[in-house]
Structures are given as C-alpha cells and as structure tokens.
Protein backbone atom coordinates (compact mmCIF):
# COMPACT_ATOMS: atom_id res chain seq x y z
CA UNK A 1 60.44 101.40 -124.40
CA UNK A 2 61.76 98.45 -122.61
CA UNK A 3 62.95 100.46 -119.51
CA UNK A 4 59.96 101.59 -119.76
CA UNK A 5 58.15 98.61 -119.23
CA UNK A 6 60.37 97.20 -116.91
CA UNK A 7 60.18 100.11 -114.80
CA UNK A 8 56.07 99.52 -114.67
CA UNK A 9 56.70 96.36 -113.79
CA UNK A 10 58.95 96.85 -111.09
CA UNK A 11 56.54 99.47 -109.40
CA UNK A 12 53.66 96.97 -110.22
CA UNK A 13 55.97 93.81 -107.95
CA UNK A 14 56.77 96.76 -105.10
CA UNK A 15 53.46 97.76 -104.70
CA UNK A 16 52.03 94.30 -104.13
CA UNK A 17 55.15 93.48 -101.95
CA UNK A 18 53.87 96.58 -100.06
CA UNK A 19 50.83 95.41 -99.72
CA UNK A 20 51.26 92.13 -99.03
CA UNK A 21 53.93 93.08 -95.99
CA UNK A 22 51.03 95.75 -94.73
CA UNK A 23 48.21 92.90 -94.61
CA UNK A 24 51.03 90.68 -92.72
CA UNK A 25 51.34 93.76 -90.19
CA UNK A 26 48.47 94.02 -89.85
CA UNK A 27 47.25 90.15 -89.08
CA UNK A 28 50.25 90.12 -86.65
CA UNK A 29 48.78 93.58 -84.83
CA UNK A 30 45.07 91.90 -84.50
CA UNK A 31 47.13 88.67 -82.98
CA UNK A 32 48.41 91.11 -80.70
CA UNK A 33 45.23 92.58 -79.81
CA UNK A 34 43.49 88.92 -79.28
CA UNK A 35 46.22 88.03 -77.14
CA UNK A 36 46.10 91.37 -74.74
CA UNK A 37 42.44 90.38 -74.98
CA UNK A 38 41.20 93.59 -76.47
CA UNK A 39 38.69 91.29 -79.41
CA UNK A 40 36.58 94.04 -80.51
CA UNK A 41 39.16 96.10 -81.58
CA UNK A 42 40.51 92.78 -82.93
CA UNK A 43 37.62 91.77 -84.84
CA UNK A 44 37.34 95.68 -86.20
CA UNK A 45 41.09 94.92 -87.97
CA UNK A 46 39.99 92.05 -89.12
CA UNK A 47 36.65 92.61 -90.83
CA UNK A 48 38.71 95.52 -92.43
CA UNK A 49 41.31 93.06 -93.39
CA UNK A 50 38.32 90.59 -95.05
CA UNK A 51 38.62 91.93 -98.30
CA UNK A 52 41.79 91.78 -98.65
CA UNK A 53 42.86 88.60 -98.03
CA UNK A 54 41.48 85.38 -97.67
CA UNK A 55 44.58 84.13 -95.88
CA UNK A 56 43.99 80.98 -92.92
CA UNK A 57 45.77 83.46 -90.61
CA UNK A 58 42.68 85.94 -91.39
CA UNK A 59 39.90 83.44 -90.60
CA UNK A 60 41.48 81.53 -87.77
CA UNK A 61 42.02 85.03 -85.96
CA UNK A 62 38.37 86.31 -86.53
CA UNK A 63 37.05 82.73 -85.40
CA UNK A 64 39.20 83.33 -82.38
CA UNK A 65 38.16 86.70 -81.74
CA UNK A 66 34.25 85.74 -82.57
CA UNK A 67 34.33 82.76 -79.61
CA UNK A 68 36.20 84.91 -77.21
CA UNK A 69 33.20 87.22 -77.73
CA UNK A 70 30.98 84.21 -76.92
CA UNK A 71 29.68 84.49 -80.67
CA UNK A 72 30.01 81.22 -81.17
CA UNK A 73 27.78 80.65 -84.26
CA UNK A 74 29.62 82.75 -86.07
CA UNK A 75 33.03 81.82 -85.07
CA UNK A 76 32.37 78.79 -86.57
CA UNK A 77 31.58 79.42 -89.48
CA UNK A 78 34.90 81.37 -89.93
CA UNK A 79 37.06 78.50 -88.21
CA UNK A 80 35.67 76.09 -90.42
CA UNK A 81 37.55 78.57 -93.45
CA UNK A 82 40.52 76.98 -92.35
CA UNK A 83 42.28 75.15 -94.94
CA UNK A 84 43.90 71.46 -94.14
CA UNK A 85 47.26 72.89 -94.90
CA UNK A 86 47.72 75.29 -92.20
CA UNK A 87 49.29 75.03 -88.81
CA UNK A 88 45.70 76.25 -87.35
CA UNK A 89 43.79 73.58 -89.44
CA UNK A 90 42.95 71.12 -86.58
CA UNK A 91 42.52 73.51 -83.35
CA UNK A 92 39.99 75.64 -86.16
CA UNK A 93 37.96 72.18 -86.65
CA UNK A 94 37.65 70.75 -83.49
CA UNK A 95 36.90 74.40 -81.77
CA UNK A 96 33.94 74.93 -84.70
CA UNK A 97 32.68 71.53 -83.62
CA UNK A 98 32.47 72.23 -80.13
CA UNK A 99 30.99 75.98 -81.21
CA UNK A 100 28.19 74.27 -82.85
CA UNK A 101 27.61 71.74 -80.11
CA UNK A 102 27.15 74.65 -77.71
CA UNK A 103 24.73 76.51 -79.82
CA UNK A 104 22.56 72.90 -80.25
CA UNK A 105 23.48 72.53 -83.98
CA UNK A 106 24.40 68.90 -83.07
CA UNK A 107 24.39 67.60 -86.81
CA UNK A 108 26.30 70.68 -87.99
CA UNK A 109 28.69 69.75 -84.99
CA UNK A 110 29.69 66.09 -86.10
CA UNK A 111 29.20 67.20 -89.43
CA UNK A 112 32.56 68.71 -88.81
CA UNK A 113 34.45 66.34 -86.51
CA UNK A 114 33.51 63.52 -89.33
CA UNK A 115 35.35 65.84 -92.00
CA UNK A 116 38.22 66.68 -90.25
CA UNK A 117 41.28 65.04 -91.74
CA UNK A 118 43.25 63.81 -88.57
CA UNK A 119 46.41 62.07 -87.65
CA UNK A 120 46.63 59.05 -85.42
CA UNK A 121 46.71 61.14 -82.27
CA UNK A 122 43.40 63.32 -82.66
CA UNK A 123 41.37 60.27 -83.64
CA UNK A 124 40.46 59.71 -80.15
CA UNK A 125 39.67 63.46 -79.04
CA UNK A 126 37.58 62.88 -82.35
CA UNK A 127 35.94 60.09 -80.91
CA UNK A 128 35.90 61.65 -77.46
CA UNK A 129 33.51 64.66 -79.10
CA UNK A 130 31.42 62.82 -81.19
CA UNK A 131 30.35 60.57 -77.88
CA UNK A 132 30.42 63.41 -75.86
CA UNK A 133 27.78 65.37 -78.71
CA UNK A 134 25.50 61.98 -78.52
CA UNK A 135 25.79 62.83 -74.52
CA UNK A 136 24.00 66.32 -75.37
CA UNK A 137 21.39 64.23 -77.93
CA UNK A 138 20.46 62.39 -75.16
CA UNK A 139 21.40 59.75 -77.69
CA UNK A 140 22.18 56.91 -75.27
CA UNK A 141 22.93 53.87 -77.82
CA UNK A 142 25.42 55.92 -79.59
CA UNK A 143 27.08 57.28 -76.78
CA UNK A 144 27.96 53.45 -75.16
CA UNK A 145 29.03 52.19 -78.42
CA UNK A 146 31.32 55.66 -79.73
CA UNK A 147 32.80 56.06 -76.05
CA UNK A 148 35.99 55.49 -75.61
CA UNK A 149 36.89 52.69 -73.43
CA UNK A 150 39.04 52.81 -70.25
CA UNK A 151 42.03 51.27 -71.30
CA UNK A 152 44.63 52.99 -73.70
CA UNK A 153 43.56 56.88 -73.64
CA UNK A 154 45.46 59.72 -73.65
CA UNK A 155 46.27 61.57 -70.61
CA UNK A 156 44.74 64.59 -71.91
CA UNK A 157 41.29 62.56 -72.01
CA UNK A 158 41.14 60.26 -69.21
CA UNK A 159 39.46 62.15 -66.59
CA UNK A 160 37.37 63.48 -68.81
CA UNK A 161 36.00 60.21 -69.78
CA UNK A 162 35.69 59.03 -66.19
CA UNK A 163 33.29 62.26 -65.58
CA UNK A 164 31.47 61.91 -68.78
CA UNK A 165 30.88 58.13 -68.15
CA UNK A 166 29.08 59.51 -64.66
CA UNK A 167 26.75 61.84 -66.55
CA UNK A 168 25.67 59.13 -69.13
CA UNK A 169 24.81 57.07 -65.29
CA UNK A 170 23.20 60.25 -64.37
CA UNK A 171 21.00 60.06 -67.27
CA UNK A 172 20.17 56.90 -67.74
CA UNK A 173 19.28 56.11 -64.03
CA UNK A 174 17.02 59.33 -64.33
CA UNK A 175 13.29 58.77 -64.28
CA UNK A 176 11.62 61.77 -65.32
CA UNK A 177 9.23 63.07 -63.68
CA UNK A 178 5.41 63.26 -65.13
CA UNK A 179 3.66 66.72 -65.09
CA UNK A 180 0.15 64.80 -65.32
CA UNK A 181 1.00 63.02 -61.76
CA UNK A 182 2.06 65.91 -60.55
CA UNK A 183 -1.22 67.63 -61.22
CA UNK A 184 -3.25 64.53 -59.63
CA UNK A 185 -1.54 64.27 -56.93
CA UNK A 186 -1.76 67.95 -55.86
CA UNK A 187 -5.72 67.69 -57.27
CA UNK A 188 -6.07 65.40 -54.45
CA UNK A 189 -3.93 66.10 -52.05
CA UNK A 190 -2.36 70.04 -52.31
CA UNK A 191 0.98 70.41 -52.14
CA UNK A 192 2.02 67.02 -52.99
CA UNK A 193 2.32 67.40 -56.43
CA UNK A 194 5.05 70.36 -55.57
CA UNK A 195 6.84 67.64 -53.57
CA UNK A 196 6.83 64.88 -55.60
CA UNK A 197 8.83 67.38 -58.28
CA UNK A 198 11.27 67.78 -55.22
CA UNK A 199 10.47 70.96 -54.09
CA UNK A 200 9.00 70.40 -50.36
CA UNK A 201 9.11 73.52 -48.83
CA UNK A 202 6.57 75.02 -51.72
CA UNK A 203 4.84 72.14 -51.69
CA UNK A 204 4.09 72.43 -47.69
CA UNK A 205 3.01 75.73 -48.19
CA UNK A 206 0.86 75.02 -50.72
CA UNK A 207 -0.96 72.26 -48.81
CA UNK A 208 -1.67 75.15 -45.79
CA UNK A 209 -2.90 77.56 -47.56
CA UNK A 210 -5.44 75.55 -49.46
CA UNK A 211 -6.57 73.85 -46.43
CA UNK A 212 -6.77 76.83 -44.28
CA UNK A 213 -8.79 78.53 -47.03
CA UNK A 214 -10.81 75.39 -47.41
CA UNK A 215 -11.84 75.27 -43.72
CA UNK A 216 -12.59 78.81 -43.55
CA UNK A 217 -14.72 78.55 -46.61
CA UNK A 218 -16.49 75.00 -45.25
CA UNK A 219 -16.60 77.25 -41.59
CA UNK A 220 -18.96 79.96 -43.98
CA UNK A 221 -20.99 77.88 -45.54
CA UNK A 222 -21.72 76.25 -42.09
CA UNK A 223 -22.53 79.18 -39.96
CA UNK A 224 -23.48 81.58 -42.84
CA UNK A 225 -24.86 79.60 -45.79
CA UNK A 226 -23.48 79.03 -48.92
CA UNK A 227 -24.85 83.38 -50.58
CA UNK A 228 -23.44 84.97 -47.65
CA UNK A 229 -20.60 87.33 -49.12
CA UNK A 230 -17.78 85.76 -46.77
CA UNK A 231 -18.59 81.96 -48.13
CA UNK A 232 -18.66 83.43 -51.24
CA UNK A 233 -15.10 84.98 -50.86
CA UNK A 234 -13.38 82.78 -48.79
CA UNK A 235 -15.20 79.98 -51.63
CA UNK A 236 -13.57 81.75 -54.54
CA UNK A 237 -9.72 82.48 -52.69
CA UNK A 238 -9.90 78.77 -51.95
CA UNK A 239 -10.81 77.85 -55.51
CA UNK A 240 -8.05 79.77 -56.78
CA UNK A 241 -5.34 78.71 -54.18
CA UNK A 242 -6.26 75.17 -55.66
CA UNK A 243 -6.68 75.52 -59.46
CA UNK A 244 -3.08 77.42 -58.25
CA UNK A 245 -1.84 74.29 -56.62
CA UNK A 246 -2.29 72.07 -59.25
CA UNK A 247 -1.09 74.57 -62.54
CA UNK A 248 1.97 75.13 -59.79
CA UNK A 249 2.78 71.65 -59.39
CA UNK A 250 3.04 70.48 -63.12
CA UNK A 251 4.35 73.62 -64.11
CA UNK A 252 7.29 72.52 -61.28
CA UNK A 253 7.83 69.32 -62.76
CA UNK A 254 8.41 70.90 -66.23
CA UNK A 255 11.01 73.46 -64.29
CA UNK A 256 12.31 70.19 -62.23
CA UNK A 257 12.87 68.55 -65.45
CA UNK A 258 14.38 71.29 -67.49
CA UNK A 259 16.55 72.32 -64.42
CA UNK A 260 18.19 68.90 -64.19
CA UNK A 261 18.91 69.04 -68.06
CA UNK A 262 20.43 72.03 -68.10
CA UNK A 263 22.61 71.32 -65.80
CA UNK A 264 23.85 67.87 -67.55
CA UNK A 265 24.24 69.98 -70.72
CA UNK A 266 26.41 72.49 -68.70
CA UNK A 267 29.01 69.94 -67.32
CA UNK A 268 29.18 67.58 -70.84
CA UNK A 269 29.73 70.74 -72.65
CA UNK A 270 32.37 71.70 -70.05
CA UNK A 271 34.16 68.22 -70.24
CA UNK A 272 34.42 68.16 -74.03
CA UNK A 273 35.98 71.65 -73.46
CA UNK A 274 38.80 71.10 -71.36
CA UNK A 275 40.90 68.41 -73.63
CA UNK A 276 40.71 71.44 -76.57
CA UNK A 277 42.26 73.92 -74.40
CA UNK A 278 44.92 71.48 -72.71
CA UNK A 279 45.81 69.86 -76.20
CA UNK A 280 45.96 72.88 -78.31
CA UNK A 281 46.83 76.00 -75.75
C-alpha cells in the first residue's frame, strides 16, 4: 500500500515538474518571438499560456507584445500585473504610465507613477513623468512646481528637460486664437478671418472670389435690375461664397488651434518616451 502511494505521489510531483518546465519553454519561446519581432504570434502563445500561469514573466511579455502592437490600453493593464518583486517590476510601471498618458487616461497615468515603489534613482524619471503628464493637461501650475530643476539630473533626463521646458514656453506664450473674431473679421472683410488663423494663401483666395462675385452681382443689379435671372444667380453664388467665407474662417481657427495642440502632445509624449527606452533597454 505504501509503494503504492508513494508511487502516486511521485507521478503526481513529475507531472507538475513537467508542466511547470513546459510553461517555462514556452514563456522563453514567446520571448523569442517578441524579440525577432514576430508579436502576434507572440501574443497567440501567450493568451494560450493565460490560464496557466499567472507568472510576472507571463504578463510583462503580453504587455510587451500588446504596446509593440500599438495596443496600448491594453498593455497596460497587463504591465500593471507586475508584481514589486520581479526584475520587470519597474520598466512594467513606468511603461503602463506612459501607455495611459498616450491614450489620454491622464489620472489613470499618475495613478500609477504615484504607486510605484521606487528606489532613489527612479524618483526623478518619476518626477520627470508626472511633470511631463501635467505638460499634456495643459496643467501649467503643476508642471512649474513638479519639474525638475536644472541642476543635479541624471544624464538620461537632461535634454529631455531642456526640450520639455521649451514646450511649457511654447504653451504658455500661446494666445489662442478666437473662432468668433475670426468669423467677424471675414464678415467684414473676406478672407481675413482665414488669415488671421494663419493660413494666407486661403484666406487671399477667399477675399477674390467673394469680391469678384460681389461686383458681378452689384454689375447685374445695375444694368439688369435686381429679378433679372443673372442678378439673381450671380446674387445667390456671392451669398454663398460669403456665408462660405465666414463658416471657413472659424472653422480654420478651430483646425489652427487643434493643429498646434496636436503637435505639442506629439513631441511631450515623445520626450517622456525616450528616458524609458535609454534607462531600461
């Protein structure tokens, strides 16, 4: 009975050393994929391997996978698995952060960073994210008091603070422009509107076209009174042309406005990015 018994037991311990050194095969084949590149085969092992384990190896690799894929929402909600005790505990953190930032889940973002248990050497990347997240808030206060100052910074960060301390300049020197003076100004001038919200060449053409139509349609009305079909015509391509002109030229400011925060967004987010790849590739 005893041999028995210790017999089960034995296949029971070989069986789950099997296992075991099959999942471990298998995590180390997916790392292989991720780092030949090939992530959707990657990510296919490891949603197979997701009930199996619940290893730190398991999530980091599918967050991985998931932001190479530029799925970033969901990669960080599997970095952020990552337990404090393993080796990928702090690249898992500060890459869900920055995941979150880039999908606008700002509170979600420093909801993170704040959490992350750090030693002395991360504290200022920390602190380098959080200002560079109040950047993206448009959260001007915060950013001047979390920023870190010029003296004392890691090589890593320094010229990354330098160009993040010219965007906040950018932004705060900024005036935006006002879609309701755009509109009046094209009302009564054409065009003008277009170039007040910097774009002159559309805002040139604008102005002919309504004044062209405008002295044809006066030229009509002149010659041919205000029922003859070509005053009538010319009258109602004119009117449109300037309703045109005026929608046009707020609608540009709006554009104007959005284009130049876009492009802010795009160069913080791409200045917070850099110290996470040089510190922890």
């Amino acid at each position: 009975m005893k041999k028995i018994i210790i017999l089960v037991l034995f296949c029971a311990l070989s069986l789950n050393l099997l296992g075991q050194y099959s999942i471990k095969q298998r995590l180390e084949f997916a790392h292989h994929l991720i780092k030949s590149n090939d992530f959707d085969e990657a990510l296919l092992e490891l949603n197979l391997l997701d009930k199996k384990t619940n290893s730190d190896s398991l999530h980091y690799l599918k967050g991985w996978s998931l932001y190479s894929l530029k799925q970033l929402e969901s990669s960080a909600q599997s970095l952020q698995k990552v337990k404090p005790e393993s080796s990928f505990y702090h690249k898992s953190q500060f890459f869900a952060a920055y995941n979150y930032a880039h999908t606008q889940n700002y509170n979600d973002a420093k909801q993170v960073l704040l959490q992350i248990e750090l030693n002395q050497k991360l504290v200022q990347l920390k602190n380098f994210e959080i200002s560079g997240i109040a950047l993206l808030e448009r959260d001007l206060n915060t950013y001047e008091t979390s920023r870190l100052k010029t003296t004392d910074i890691l090589p890593s960060l320094q010229s990354e603070v330098v160009n993040l301390n010219k965007l906040h300049a950018s932004i705060k020197n900024r005036k935006p422009k006002k879609m309701w003076l755009a509109g009046l100004m094209s009302a009564v001038v054409p065009g003008s509107g277009k170039i007040y919200a910097g774009k002159t060449g559309e805002g040139i053409a604008s102005m002919l076209m309504v004044t062209s139509t405008g002295l044809v349609t006066w030229e009509n009305h002149r010659k041919l009174g205000i029922k003859n079909f070509k005053t009538i015509l010319f009258g109602s391509i004119f009117t449109i042309f300037y309703v045109g002109n005026i929608y046009g030229s707020v609608f540009s400011v709006k554009i104007s406005n959005e284009e130049f925060n876009h492009e802010m967004d795009q160069k913080i987010l791409f200045n917070i990015h850099i110290p996470l790849r040089n510190i922890f590739n």
